[in-house]
Protein backbone atom coordinates (compact mmCIF):
# COMPACT_ATOMS: atom_id res chain seq x y z
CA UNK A 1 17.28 -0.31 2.02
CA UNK A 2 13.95 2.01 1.80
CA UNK A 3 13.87 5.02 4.48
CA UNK A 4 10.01 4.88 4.46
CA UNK A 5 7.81 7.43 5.67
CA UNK A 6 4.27 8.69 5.54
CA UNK A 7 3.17 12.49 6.08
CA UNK A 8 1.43 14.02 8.97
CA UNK A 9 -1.72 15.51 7.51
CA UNK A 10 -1.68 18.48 9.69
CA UNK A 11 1.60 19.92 9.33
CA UNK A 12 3.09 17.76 6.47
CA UNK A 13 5.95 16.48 8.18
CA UNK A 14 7.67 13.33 7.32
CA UNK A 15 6.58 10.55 9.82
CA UNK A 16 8.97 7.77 9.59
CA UNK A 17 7.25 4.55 9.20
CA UNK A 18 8.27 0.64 8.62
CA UNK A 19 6.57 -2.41 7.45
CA UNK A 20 6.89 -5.92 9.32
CA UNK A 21 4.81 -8.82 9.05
CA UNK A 22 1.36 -8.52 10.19
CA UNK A 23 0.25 -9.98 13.95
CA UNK A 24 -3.21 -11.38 15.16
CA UNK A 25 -3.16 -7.84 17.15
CA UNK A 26 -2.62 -6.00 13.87
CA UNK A 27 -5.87 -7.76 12.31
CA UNK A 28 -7.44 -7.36 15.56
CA UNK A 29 -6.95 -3.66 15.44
CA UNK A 30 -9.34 -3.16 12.12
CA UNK A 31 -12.54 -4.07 14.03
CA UNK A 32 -13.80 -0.32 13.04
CA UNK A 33 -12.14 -0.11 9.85
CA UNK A 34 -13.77 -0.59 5.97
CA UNK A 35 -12.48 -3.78 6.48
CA UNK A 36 -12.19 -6.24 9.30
CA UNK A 37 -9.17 -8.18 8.34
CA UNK A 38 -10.11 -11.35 10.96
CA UNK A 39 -12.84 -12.33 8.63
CA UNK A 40 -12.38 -15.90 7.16
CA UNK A 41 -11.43 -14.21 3.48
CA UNK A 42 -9.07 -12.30 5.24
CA UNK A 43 -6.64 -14.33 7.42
CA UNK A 44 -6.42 -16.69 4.30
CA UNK A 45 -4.74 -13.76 2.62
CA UNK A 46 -1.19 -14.66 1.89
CA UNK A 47 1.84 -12.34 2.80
CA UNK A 48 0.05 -9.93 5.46
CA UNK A 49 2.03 -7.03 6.19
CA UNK A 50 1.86 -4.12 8.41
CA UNK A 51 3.01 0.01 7.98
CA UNK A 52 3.96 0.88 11.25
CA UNK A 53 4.88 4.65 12.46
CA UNK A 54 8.58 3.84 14.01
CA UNK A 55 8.46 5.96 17.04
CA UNK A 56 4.61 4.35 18.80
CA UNK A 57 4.10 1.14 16.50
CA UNK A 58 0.92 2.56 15.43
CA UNK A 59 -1.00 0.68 12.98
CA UNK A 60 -1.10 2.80 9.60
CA UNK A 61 -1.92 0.18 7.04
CA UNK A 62 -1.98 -3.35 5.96
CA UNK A 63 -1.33 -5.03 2.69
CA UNK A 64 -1.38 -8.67 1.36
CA UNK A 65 0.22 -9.31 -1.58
CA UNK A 66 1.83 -12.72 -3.21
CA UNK A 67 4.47 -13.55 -5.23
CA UNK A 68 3.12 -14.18 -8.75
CA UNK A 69 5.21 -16.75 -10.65
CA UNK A 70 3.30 -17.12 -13.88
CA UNK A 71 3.30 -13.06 -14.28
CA UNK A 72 6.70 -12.30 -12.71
CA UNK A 73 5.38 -9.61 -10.60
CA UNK A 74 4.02 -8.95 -7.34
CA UNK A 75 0.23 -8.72 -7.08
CA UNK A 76 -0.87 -6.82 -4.36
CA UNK A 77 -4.04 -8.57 -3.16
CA UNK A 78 -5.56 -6.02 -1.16
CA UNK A 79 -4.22 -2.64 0.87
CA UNK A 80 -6.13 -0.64 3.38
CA UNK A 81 -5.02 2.40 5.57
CA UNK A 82 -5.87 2.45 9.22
CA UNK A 83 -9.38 4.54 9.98
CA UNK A 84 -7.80 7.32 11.22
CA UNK A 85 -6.09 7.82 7.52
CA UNK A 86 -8.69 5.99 5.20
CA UNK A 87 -10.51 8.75 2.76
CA UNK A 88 -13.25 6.59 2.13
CA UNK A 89 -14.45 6.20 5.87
CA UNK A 90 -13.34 9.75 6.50
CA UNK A 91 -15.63 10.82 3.62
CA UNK A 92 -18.87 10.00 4.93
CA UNK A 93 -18.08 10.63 8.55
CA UNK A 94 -16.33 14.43 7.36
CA UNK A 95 -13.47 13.62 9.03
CA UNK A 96 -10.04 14.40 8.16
CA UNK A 97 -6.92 12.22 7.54
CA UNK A 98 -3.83 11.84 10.08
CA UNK A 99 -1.60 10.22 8.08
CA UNK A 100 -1.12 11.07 3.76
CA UNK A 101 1.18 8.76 1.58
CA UNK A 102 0.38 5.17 3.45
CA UNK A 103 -0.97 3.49 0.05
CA UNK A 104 2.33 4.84 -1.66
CA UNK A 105 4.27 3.25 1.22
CA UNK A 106 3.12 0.10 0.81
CA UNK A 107 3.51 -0.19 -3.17
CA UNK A 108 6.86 1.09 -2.69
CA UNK A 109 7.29 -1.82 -0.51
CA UNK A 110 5.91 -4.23 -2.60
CA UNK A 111 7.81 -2.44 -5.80
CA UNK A 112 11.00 -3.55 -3.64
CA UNK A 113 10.04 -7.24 -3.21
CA UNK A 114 9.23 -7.39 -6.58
CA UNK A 115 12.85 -6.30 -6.92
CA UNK A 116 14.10 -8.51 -4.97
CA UNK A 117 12.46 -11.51 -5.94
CA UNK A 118 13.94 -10.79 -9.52
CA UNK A 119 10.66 -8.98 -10.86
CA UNK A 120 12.17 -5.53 -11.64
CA UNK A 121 9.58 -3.69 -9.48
CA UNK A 122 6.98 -5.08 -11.63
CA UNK A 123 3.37 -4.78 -9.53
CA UNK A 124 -0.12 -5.93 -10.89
CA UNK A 125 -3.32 -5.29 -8.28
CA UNK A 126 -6.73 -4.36 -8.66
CA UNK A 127 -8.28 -0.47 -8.52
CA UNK A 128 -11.25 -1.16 -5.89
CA UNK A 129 -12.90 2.05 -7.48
CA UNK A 130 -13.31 4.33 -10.64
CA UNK A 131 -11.53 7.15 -8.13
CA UNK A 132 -8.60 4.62 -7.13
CA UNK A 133 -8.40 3.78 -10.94
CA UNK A 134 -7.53 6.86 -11.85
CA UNK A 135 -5.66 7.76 -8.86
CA UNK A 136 -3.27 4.95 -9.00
CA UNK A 137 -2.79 5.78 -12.90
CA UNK A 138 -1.77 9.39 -11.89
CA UNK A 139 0.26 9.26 -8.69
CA UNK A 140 2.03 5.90 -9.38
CA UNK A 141 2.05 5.34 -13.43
CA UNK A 142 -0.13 2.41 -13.07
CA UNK A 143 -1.67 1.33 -16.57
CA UNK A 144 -4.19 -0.71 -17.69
CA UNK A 145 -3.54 -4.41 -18.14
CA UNK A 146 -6.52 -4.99 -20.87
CA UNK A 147 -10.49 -4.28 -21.68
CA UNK A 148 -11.89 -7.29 -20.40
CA UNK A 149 -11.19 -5.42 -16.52
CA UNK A 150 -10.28 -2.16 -16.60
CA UNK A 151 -9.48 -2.47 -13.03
CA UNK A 152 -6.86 -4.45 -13.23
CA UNK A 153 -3.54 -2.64 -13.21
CA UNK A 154 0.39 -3.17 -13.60
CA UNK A 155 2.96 -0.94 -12.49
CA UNK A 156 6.04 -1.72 -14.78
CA UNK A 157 9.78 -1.18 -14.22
CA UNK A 158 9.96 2.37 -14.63
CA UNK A 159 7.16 3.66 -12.87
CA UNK A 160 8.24 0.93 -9.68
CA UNK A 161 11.79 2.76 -9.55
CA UNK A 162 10.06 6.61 -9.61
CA UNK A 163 7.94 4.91 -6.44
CA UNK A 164 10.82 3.51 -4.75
CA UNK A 165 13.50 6.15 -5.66
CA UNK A 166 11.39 8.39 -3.12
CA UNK A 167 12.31 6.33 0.00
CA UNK A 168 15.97 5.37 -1.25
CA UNK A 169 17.71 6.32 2.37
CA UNK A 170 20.48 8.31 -0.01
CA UNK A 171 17.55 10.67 -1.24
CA UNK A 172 15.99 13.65 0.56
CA UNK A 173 12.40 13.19 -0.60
C-alpha cells in the first residue's frame, strides 16, 4: 500500500493525498483548467482517476491511463494538475503553485498498477513538451522509446520502484 502525498508549495510540508476513480464533479471541476476534461475526447478516456488531498477532497490532479496488453505496461494517456498547481497556466498568469509533486503522484500510482497487473512498474506515456521531455527523463528515469517520436517515453522496472519506493507507507520520504 502507497502512503501518497504531494507538497505544500509554501512551506514544503507533506500533504497527504489519495487517488480514487474520477466523478462527473471531478471533470466538472476543470472548467478553468488547460484542459476541460468534459470535452467529447475526454470522457472517452479510459481509466479516469483523481489525486485527492485526504483531509478536504480537493481536486489536485487527474490522470487516464489504460492497461496496455500488447506492451505489458501501463500507458498513461494523459495527466493534468488542478489550476491552482499547473506550471504551465501559472506561467503566463505569474502565479505560483499550491501543491509540488502531483505529476509524481500519479506515475507512482500508475507504476503500482502496472505492478499489480503483472507489468513490473513498467509505464509508457507521451512528454506533451520539449520541457516535460526532459523533465520526466530527469526526475523519474523516463527514456526514450525510439527516433521516429522522441516524445514517447517508458519508465522501466527500475526507475518505477525508485518512484514508488518514495510513498512505500514503511519509508519516511
Amino acid at each position: 500500500m502507497l502512503g501518497l502525498f504531494v507538497l505544500d508549495a509554501a512551506s514544503g510540508g507533506k500533504i497527504p493525498a489519495f487517488v480514487r476513480p474520477a466523478n462527473q464533479s471531478d471533470l466538472a471541476a476543470t472548467q478553468d483548467w488547460q484542459s476541460n476534461w468534459t470535452s467529447p475526447f475526454a470522457v472517452g478516456l479510459p481509466n479516469k482517476v483523481a489525486l485527492c488531498r485526504t483531509e478536504t477532497n480537493e481536486l489536485l490532479g487527474l490522470m487516464s491511463y489504460e492497461l496496455d496488453q500488447g506492451s505489458l505496461a501501463v500507458e498513461i494517456i494523459y495527466l493534468e494538475s488542478a489550476r491552482h498547481s499547473n506550471a504551465n497556466l501559472l506561467h503566463t498568469e505569474g502565479g505560483q503553485k499550491r501543491y509540488i509533486g502531483i505529476a509524481k503522484v500519479l506515475f507512482a500510482y500508475a507504476a503500482q498498477v502496472s505492478l499489480e497487473m503483472g507489468f513490473d512498474g513498467v509505464l509508457v506515456f507521451r512528454a506533451k513538451t520539449s520541457d516535460l521531455l526532459e523533465y520526466y527523463q530527469q526526475e523519474f528515469g523516463a527514456r526514450q522509446v525510439g527516433a521516429y517520436d522522441p516524445f514517447r517515453l517508458v519508465i522501466w522496472e527500475d526507475a518505477a520502484e525508485r518512484l514508488i519506493s518514495g510513498y512505500r507507507r514503511d519509508t519516511d520520504v
